[in-house]
Protein backbone atom coordinates (compact mmCIF):
# COMPACT_ATOMS: atom_id res chain seq x y z
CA UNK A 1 47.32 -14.20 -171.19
CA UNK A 2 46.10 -10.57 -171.96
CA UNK A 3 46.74 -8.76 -174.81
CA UNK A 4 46.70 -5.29 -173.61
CA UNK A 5 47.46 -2.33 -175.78
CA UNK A 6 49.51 0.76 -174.32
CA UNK A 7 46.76 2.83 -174.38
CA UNK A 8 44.70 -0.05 -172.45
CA UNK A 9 47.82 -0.32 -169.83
CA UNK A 10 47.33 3.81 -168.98
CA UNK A 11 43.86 3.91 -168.86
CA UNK A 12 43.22 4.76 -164.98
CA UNK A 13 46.34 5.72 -163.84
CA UNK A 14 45.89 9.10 -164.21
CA UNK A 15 47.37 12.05 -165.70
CA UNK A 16 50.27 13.94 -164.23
CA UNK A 17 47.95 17.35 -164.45
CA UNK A 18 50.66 19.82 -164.23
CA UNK A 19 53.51 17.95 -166.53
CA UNK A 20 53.37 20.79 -169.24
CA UNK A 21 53.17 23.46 -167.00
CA UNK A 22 56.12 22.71 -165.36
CA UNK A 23 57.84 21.61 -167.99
CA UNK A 24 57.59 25.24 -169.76
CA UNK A 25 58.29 26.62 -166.53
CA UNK A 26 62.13 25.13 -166.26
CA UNK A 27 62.69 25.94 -170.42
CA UNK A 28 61.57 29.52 -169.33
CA UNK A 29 63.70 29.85 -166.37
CA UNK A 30 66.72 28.39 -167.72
CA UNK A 31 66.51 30.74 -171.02
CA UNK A 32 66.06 33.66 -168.31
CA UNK A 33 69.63 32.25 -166.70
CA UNK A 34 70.79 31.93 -169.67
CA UNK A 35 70.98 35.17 -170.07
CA UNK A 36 70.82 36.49 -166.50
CA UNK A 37 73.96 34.36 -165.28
CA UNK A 38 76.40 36.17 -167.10
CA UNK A 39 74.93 39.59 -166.97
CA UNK A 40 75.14 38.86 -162.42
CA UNK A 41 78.59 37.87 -163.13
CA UNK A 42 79.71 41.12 -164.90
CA UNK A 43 77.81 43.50 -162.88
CA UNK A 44 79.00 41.91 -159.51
CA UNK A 45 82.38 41.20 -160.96
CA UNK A 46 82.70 44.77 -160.88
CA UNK A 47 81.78 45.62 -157.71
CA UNK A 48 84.28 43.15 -156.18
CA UNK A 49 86.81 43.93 -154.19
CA UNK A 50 85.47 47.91 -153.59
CA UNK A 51 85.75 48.88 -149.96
CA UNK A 52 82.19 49.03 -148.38
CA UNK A 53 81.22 52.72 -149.74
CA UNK A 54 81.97 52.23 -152.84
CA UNK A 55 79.46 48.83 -153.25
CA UNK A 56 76.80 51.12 -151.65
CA UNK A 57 76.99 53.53 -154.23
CA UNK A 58 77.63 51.05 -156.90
CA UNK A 59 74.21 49.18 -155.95
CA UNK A 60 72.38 52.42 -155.35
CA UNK A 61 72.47 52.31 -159.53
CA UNK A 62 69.39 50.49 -160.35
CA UNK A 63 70.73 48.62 -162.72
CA UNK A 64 73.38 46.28 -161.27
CA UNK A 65 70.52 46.18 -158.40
CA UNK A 66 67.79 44.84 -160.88
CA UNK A 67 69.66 42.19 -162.47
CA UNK A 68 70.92 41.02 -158.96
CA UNK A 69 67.14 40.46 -157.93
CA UNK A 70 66.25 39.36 -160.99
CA UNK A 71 68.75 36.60 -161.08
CA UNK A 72 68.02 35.91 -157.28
CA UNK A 73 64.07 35.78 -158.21
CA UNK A 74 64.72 33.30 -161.07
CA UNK A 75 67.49 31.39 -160.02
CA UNK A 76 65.41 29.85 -156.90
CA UNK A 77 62.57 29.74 -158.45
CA UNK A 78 64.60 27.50 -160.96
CA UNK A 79 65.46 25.99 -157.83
CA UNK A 80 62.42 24.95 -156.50
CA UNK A 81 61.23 23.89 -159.62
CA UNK A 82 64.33 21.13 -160.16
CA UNK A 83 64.08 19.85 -156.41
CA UNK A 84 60.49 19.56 -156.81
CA UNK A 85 61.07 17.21 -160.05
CA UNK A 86 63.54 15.78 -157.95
CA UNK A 87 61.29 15.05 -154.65
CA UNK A 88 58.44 13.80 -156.77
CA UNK A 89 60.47 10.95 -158.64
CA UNK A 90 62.42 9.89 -155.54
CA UNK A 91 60.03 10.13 -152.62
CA UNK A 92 56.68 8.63 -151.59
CA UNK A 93 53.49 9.26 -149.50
CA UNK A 94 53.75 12.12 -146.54
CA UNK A 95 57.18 12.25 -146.71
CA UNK A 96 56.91 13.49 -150.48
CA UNK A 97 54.13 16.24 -149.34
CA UNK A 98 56.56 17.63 -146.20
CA UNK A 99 59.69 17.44 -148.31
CA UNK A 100 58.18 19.73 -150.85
CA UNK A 101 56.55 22.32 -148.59
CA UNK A 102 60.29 22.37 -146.85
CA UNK A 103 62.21 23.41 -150.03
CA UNK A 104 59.50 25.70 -150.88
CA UNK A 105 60.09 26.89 -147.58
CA UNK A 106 63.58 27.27 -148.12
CA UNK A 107 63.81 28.27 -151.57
CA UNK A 108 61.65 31.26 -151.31
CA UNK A 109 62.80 32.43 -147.67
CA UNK A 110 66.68 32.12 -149.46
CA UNK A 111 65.53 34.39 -152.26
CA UNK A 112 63.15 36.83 -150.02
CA UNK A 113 66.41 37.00 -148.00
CA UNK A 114 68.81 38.04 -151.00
CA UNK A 115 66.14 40.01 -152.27
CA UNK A 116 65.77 42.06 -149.10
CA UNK A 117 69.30 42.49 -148.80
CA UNK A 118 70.02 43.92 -152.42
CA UNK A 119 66.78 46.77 -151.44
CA UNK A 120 68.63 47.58 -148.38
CA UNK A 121 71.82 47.91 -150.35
CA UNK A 122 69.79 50.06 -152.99
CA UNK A 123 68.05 51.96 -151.17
């Protein structure tokens, strides 16, 4: 029978190397939602229902624009984050690596997408 302390149990399996990292980088992201979310829903609360002139003009103002990217930017980048967490708790081996390089994929093509889309709108 072995009597193995925690400490003796861990030793060797490694480290998770990027746990805090991450970890700060969802509490930063959601704080940035936080307040992002609600500012979005004002601004483009506004806009809504305006005939097709008047949201061009509206998002020629930079700031409805801004916080429209901004809470694009975040929001998938929040995104990626959480399905990454996700991916890396629930999948294995190559399947893990591919998964993870698809919803990057996705995630940032999504928000280059919106992104683009509120620039043409602004500019």
């Amino acid at each position: 029978m072995a009597y193995l302390t925690d400490r003796k149990r861990a030793m060797g399996l490694g480290s998770a190397k990027s746990g805090t990292e991450h970890f700060w980088s969802m509490k930063v992201s959601s704080v940035a939602l936080l307040i992002l979310v609600p500012l979005f829903v004002f601004t483009f609360g506004a806009a809504l229902g305006g005939t097709y002139e008047e949201i061009l003009a509206y998002y020629r103002r930079p700031t409805p624009a801004i916080i429209a990217a901004l809470t694009l930017a975040v929001g998938f980048k929040h995104f990626n984050d959480g399905c990454q967490t996700l991916i890396e708790d629930y999948v294995h081996g190559t399947a893990q690596k591919i998964t993870i390089i698809l919803m990057t994929c996705l995630s940032y093509g999504a928000a280059a997408v919106g992104i683009f889309a509120i620039a043409k709108l602004a500019l």
